[in-house]
C-alpha atoms as a PDB file:
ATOM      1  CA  UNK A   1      30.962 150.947  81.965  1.00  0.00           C
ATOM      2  CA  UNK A   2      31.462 148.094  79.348  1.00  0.00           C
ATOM      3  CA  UNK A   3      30.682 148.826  75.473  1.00  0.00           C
ATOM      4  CA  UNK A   4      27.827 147.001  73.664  1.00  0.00           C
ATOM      5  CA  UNK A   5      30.762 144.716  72.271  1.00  0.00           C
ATOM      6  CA  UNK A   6      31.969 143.628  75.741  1.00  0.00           C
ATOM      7  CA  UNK A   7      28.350 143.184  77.361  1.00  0.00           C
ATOM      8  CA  UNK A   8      27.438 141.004  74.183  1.00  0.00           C
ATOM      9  CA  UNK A   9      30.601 139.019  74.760  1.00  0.00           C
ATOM     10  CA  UNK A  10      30.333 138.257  78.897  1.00  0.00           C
ATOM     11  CA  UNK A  11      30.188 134.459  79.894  1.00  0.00           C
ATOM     12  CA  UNK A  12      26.565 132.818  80.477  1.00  0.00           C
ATOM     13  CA  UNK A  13      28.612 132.682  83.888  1.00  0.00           C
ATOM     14  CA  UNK A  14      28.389 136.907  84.238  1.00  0.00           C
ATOM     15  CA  UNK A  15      25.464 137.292  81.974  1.00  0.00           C
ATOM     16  CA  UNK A  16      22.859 134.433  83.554  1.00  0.00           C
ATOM     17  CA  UNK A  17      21.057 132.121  81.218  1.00  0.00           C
ATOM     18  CA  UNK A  18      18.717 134.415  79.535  1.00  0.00           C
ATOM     19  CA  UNK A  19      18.684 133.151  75.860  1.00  0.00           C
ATOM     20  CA  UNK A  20      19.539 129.231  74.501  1.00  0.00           C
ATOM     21  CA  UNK A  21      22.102 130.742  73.048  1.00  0.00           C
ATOM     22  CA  UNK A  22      23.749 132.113  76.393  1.00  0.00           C
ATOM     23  CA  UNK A  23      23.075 128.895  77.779  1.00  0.00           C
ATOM     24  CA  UNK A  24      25.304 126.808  75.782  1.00  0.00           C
ATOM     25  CA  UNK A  25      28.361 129.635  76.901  1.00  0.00           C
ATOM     26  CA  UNK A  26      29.240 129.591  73.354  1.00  0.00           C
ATOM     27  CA  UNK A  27      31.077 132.829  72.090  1.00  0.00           C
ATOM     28  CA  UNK A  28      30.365 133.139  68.670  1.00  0.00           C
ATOM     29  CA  UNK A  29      28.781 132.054  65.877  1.00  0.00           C
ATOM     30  CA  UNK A  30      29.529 130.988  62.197  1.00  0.00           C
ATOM     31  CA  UNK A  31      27.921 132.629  59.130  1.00  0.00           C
ATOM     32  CA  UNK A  32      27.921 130.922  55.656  1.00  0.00           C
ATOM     33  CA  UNK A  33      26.472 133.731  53.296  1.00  0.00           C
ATOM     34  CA  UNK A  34      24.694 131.479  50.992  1.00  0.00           C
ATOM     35  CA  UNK A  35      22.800 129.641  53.777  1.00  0.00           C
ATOM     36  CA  UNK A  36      21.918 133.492  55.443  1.00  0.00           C
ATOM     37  CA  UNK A  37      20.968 136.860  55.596  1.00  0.00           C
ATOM     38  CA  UNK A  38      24.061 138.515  57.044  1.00  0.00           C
ATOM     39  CA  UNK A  39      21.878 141.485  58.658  1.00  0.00           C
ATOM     40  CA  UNK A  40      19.301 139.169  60.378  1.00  0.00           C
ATOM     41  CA  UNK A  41      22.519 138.163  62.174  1.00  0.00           C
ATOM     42  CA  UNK A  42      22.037 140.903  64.140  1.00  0.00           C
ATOM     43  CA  UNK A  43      19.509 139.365  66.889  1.00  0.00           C
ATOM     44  CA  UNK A  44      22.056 136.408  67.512  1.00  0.00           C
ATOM     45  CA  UNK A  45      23.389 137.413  71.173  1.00  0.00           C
ATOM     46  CA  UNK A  46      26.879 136.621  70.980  1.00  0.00           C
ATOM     47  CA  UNK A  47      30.043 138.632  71.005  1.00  0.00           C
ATOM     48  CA  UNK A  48      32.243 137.350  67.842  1.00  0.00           C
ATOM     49  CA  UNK A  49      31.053 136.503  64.305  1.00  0.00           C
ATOM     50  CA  UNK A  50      33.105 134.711  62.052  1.00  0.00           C
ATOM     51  CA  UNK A  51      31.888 135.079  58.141  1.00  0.00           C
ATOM     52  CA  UNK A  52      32.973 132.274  56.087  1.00  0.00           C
ATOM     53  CA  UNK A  53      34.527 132.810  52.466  1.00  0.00           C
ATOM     54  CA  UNK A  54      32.120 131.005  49.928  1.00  0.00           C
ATOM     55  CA  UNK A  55      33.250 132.386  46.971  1.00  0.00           C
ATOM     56  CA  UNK A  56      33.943 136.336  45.722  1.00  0.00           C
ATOM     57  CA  UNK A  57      30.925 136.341  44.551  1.00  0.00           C
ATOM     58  CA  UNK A  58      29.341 136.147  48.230  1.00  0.00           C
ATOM     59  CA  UNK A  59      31.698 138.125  49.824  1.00  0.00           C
ATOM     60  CA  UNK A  60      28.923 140.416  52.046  1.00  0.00           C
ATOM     61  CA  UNK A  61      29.628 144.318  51.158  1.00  0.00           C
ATOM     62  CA  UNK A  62      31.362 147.020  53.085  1.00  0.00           C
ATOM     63  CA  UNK A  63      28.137 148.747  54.239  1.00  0.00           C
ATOM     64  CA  UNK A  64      26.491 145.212  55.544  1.00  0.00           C
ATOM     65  CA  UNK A  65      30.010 144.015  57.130  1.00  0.00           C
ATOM     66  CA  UNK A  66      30.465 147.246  58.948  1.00  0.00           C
ATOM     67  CA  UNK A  67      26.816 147.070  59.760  1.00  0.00           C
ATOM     68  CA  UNK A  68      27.664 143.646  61.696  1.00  0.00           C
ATOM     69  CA  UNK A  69      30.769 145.072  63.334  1.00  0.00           C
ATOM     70  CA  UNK A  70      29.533 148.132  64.942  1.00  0.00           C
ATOM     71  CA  UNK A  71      28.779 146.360  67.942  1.00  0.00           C
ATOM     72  CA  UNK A  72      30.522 143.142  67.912  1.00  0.00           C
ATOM     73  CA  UNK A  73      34.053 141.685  66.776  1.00  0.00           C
ATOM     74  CA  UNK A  74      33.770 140.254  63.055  1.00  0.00           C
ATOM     75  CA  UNK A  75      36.037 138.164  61.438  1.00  0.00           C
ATOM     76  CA  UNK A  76      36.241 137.682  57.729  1.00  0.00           C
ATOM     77  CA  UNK A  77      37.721 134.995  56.821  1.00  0.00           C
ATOM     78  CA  UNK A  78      40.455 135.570  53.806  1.00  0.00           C
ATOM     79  CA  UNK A  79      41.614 132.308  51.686  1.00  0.00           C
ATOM     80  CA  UNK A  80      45.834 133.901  51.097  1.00  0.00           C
ATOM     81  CA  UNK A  81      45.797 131.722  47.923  1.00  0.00           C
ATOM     82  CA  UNK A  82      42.712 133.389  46.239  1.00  0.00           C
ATOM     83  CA  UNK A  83      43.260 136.044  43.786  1.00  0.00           C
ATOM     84  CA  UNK A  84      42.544 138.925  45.556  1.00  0.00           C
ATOM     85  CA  UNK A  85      43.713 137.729  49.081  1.00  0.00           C
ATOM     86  CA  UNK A  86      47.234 136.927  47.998  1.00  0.00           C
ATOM     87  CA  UNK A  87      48.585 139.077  49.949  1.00  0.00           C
ATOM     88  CA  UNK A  88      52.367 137.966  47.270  1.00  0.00           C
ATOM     89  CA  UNK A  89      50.288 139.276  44.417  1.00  0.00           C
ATOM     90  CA  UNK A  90      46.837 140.819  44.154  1.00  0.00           C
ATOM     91  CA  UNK A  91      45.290 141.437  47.348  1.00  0.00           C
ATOM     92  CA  UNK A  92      42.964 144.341  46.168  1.00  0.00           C
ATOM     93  CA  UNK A  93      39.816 142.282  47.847  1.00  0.00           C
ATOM     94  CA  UNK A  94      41.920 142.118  50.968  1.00  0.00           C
ATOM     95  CA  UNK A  95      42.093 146.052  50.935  1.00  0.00           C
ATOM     96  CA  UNK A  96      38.830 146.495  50.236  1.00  0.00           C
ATOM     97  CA  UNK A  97      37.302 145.155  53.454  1.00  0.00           C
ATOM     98  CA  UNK A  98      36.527 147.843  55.973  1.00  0.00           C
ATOM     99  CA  UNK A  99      38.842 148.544  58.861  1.00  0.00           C
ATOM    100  CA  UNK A 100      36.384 147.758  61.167  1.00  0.00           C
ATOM    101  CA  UNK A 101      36.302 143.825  60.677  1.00  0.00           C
ATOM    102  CA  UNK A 102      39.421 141.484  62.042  1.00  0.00           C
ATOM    103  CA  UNK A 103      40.782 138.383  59.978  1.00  0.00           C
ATOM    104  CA  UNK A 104      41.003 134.756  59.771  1.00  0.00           C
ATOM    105  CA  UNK A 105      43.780 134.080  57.382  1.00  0.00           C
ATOM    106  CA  UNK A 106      43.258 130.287  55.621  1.00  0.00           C
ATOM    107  CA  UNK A 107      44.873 127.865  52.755  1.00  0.00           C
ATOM    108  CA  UNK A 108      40.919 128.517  51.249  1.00  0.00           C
ATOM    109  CA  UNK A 109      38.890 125.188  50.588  1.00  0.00           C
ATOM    110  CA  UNK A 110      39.857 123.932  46.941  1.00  0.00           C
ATOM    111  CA  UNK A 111      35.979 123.885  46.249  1.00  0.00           C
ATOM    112  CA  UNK A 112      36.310 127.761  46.202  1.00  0.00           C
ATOM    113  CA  UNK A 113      39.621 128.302  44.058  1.00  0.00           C
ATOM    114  CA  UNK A 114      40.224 127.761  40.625  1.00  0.00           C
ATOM    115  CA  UNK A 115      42.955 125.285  39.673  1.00  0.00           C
ATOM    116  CA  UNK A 116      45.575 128.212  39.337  1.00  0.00           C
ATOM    117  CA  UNK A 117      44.840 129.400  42.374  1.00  0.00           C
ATOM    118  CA  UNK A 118      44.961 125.910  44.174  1.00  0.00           C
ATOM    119  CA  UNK A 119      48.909 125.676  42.765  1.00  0.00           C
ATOM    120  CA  UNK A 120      49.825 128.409  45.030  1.00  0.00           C
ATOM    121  CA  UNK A 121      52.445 128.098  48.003  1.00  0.00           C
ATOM    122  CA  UNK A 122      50.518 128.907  51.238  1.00  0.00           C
ATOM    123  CA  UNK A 123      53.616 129.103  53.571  1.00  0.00           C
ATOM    124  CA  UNK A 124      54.960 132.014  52.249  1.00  0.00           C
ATOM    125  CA  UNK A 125      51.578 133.698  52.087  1.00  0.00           C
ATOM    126  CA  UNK A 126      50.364 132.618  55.703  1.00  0.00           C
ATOM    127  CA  UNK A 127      53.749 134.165  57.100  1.00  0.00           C
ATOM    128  CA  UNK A 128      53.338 137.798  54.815  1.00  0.00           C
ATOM    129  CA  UNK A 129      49.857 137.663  55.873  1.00  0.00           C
ATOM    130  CA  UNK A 130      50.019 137.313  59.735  1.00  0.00           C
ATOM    131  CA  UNK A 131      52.896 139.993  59.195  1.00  0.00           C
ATOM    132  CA  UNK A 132      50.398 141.982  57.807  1.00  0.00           C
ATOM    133  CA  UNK A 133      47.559 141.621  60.304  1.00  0.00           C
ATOM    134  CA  UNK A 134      48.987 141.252  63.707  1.00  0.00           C
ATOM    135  CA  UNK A 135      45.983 139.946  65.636  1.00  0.00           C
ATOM    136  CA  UNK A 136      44.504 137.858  62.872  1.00  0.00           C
ATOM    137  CA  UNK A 137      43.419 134.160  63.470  1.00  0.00           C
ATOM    138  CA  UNK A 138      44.738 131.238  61.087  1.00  0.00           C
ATOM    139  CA  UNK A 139      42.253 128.527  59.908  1.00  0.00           C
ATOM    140  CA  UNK A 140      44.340 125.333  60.807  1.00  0.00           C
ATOM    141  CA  UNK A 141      42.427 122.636  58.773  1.00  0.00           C
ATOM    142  CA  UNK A 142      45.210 121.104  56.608  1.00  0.00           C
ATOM    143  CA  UNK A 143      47.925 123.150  57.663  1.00  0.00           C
ATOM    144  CA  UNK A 144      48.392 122.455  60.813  1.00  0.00           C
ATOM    145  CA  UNK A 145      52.274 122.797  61.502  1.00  0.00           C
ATOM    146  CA  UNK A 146      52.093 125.993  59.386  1.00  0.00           C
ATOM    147  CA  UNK A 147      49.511 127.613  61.212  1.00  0.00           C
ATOM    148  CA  UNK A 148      51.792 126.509  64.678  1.00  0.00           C
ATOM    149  CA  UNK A 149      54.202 128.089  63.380  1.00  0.00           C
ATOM    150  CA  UNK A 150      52.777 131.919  62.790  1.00  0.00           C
ATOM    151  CA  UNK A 151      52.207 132.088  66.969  1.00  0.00           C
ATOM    152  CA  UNK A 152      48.873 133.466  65.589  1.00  0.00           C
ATOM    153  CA  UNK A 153      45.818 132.597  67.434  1.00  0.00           C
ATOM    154  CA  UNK A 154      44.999 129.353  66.308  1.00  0.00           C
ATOM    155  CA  UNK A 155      41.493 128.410  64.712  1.00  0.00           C
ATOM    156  CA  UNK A 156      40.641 124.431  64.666  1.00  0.00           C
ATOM    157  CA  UNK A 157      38.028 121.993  63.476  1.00  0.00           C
ATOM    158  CA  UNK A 158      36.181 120.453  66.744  1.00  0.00           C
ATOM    159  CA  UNK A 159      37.222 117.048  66.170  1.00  0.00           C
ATOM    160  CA  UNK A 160      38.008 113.931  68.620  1.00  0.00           C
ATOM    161  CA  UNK A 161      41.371 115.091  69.830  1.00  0.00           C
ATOM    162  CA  UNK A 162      40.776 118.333  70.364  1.00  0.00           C
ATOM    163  CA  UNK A 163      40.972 118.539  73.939  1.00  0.00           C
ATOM    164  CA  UNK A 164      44.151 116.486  73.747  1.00  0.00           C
ATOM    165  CA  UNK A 165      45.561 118.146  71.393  1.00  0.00           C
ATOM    166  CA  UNK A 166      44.967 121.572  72.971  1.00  0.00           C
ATOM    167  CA  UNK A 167      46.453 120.491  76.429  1.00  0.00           C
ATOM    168  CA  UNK A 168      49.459 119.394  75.150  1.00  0.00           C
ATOM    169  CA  UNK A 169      50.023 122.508  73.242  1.00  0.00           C
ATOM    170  CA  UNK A 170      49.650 124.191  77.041  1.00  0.00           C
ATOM    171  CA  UNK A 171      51.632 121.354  79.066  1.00  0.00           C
ATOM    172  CA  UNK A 172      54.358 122.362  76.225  1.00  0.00           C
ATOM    173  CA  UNK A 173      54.322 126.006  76.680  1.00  0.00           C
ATOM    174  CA  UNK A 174      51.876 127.271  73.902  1.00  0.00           C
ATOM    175  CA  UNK A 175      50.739 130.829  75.099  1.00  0.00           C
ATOM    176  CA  UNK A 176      48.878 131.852  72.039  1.00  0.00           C
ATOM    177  CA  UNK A 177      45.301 131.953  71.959  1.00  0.00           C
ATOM    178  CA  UNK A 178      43.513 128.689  70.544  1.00  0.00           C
ATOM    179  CA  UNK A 179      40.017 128.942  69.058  1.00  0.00           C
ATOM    180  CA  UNK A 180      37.587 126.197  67.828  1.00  0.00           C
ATOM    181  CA  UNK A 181      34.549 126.106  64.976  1.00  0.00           C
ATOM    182  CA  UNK A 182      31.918 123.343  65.448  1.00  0.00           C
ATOM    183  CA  UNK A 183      28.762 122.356  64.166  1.00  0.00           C
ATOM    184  CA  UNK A 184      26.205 123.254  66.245  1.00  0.00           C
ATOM    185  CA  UNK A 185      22.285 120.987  66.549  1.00  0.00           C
ATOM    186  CA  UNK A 186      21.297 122.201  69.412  1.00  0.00           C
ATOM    187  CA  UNK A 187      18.813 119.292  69.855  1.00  0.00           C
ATOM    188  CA  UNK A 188      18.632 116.013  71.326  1.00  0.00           C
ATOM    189  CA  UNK A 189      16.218 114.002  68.520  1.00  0.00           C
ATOM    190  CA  UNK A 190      18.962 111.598  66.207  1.00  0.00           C
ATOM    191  CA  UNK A 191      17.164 112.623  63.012  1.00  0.00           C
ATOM    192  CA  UNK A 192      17.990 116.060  63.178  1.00  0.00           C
ATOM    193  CA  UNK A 193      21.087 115.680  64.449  1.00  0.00           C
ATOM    194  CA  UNK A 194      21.938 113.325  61.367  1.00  0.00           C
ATOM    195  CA  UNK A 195      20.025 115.672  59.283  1.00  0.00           C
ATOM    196  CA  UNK A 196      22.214 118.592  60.315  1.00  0.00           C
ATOM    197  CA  UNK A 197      25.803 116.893  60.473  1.00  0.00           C
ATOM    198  CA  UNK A 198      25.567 113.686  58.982  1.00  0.00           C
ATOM    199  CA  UNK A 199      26.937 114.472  55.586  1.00  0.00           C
ATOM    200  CA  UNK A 200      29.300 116.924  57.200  1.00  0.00           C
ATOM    201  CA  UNK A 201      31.217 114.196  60.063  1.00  0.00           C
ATOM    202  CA  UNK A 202      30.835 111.392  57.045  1.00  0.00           C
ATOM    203  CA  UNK A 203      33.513 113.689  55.477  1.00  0.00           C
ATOM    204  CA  UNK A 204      36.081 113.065  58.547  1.00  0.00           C
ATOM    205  CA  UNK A 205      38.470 110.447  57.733  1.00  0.00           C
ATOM    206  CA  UNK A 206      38.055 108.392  60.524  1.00  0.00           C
ATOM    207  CA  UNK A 207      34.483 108.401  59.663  1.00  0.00           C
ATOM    208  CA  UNK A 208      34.551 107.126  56.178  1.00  0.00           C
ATOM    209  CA  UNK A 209      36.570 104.512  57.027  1.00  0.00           C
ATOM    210  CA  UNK A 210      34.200 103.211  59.585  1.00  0.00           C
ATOM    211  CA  UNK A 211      31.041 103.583  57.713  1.00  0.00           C
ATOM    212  CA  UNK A 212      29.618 100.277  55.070  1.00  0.00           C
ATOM    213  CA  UNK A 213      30.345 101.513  51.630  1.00  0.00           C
ATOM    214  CA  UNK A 214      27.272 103.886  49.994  1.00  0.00           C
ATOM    215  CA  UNK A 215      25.647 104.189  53.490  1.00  0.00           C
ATOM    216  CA  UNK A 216      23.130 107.269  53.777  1.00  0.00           C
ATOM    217  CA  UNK A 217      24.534 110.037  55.975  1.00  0.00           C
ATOM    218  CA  UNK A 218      21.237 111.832  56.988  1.00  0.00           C
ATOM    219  CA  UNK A 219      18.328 110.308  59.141  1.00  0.00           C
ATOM    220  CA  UNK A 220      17.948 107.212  56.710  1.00  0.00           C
ATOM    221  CA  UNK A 221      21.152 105.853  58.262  1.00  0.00           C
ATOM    222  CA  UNK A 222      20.149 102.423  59.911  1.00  0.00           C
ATOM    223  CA  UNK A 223      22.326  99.965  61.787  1.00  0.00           C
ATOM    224  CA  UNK A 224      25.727 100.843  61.852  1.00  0.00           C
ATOM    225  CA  UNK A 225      25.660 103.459  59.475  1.00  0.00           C
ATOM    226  CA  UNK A 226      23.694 105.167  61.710  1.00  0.00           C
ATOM    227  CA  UNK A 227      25.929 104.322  65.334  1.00  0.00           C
ATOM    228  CA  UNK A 228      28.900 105.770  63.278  1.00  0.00           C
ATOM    229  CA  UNK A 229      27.517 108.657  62.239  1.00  0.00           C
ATOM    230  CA  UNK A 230      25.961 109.624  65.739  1.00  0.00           C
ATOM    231  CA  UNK A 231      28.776 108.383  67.532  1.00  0.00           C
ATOM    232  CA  UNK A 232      31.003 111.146  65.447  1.00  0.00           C
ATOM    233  CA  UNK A 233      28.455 113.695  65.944  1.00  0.00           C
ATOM    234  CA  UNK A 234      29.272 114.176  69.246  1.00  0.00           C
ATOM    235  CA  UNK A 235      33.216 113.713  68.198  1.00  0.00           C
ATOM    236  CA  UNK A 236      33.128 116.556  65.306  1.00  0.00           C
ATOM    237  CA  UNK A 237      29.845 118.801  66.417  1.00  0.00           C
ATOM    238  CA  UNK A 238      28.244 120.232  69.607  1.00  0.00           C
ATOM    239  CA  UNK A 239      25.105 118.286  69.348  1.00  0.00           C
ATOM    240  CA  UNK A 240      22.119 117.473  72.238  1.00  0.00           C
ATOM    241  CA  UNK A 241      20.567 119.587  74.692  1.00  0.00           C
ATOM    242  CA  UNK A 242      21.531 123.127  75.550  1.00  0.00           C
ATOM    243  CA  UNK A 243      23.023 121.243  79.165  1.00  0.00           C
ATOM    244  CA  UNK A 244      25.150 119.048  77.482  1.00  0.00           C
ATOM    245  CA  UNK A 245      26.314 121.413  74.873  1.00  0.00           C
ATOM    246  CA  UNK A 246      27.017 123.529  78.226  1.00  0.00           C
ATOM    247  CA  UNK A 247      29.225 121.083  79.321  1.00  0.00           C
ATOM    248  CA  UNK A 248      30.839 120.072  75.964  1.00  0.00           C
ATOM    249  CA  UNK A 249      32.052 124.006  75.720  1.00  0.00           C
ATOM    250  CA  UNK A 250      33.215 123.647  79.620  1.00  0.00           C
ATOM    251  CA  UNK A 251      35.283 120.729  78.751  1.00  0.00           C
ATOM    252  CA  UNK A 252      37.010 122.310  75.867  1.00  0.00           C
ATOM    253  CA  UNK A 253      37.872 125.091  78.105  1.00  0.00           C
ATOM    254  CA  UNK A 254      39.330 123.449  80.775  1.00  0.00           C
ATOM    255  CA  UNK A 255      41.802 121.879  78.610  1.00  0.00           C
ATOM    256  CA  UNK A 256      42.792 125.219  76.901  1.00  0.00           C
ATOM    257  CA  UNK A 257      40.338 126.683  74.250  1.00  0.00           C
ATOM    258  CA  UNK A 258      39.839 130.243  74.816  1.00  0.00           C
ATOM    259  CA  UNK A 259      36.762 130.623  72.120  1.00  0.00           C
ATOM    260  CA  UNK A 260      34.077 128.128  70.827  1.00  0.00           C
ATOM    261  CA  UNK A 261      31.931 129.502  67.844  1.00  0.00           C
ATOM    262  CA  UNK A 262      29.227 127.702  66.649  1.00  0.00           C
ATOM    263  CA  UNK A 263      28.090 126.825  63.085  1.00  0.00           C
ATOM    264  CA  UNK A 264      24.653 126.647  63.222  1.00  0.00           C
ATOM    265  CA  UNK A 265      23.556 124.021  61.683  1.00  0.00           C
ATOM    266  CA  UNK A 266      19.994 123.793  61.155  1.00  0.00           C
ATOM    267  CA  UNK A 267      19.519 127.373  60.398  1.00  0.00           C
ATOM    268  CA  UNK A 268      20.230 130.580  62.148  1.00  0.00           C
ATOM    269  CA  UNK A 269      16.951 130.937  63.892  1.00  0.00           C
ATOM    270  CA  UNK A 270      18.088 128.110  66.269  1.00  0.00           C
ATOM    271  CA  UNK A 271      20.268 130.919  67.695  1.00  0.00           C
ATOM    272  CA  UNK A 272      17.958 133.713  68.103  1.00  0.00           C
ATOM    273  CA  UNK A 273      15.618 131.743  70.444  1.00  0.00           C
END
């Protein structure tokens, strides 16, 4: 008989299509703690949750985190440069967080350290840390070759390379597991779709090179601000109908993702429904 983690966690392929959420075959979802209430989380039918580090100061509790984990894998994600993560100094937030939640080790977005913390070597961290946590995943944005290079399960940006990137890592022997965070509209009107992501795929580098200088990024985007910016939606998000988000997840599959969780973009209700 499977646990309540494992039936959450099936395929839409086992499961059927009984929720839009099931439908897109997406396994888990993204939680920003400032955008949500961690507990209403709970009616989202997927099998892995991945809570996104925002600050100490938003850090969800032991009681609400185990809460969220009794039936489902959750992983918190740690930032090895941030006092109280380090796992080369004080790592006495690290230790706090219950057993019961699993890890994404990252560098930690500059926006959420202070500038001492930001001077900090993350090689030497990243390597005590994933020696620390066995089956942790490691947040690759910026660190790629370091993140390679722990054999840890590795946790990527969507982007427009993805899927060649992640087949060449299998063609060249990588055995590890490889997951992927994306944006998720799960729409097919342009407005909300620019409204949603806009800002966010403006912030890709190919992307602000292409776009006219002090071009809007949300649904006031016109001309070829606004081809640019929906052209890179569906390069750096999972964007459209739940069918062609279907197929988008498919696709990164068959070249060698193992698990797609989505950031909800427009609000978590959009994956309760």
């Amino acid at each position: 008989m499977l646990s309540s983690r494992e039936a959450i966690g099936q395929t839409c392929a086992e499961t059927g299509t009984r929720t839009l959420v099931e439908e897109t075959c997406l396994d888990g979802v993204a939680l920003k703690p400032t955008e949500v209430d961690i507990d209403s989380a709970h009616e989202v039918p997927l099998g892995t949750f991945t809570v996104d580090y925002e600050g100490h100061e938003h850090v969800p509790d032991v009681a609400t985190l185990e809460r969220l984990a009794a039936d489902r894998e959750v992983r918190v994600t740690v930032p090895v440069r941030a006092d109280g993560f380090d796992p080369l100094g004080d790592s006495s937030a690290f230790e706090a967080l219950p057993e019961t939640v699993e890890i994404v080790f990252v560098a930690g977005n500059p926006a959420y350290l202070e500038e001492h913390e930001q001077q900090r070597a993350v090689a030497p961290r990243l390597g005590a840390a994933v020696e620390r946590v066995s089956n942790a995943w490691v947040g690759t944005e910026g660190i790629e070759r370091l993140a390679l290079a722990t054999g840890a399960t590795q946790f990527e940006l969507l982007s427009r390379t993805t899927e060649r990137t992640v087949h060449a890592l299998r063609s060249a022997g990588f055995g590890g597991d490889v997951a992927v965070y994306a944006p998720t509209v799960l729409s097919d009107d342009e407005d909300a779709i620019l409204d949603a992501v806009g800002a966010y795929v403006s912030r890709r580098k190919p992307v602000a090179r292409a776009l006219p200088d002090d071009a809007p990024t949300d649904s006031t985007a016109t001309g070829r601000a606004r081809s640019v910016l929906l052209d890179a939606a569906t390069d750096y998000a999972l964007v459209g109908s739940r069918e062609r988000v279907h197929a988008h997840v498919e696709s990164l599959r068959e070249a060698g993702v193992d698990t797609v969780v989505g950031y909800p973009a427009r609000g978590l209700d959009e994956f309760v429904g």
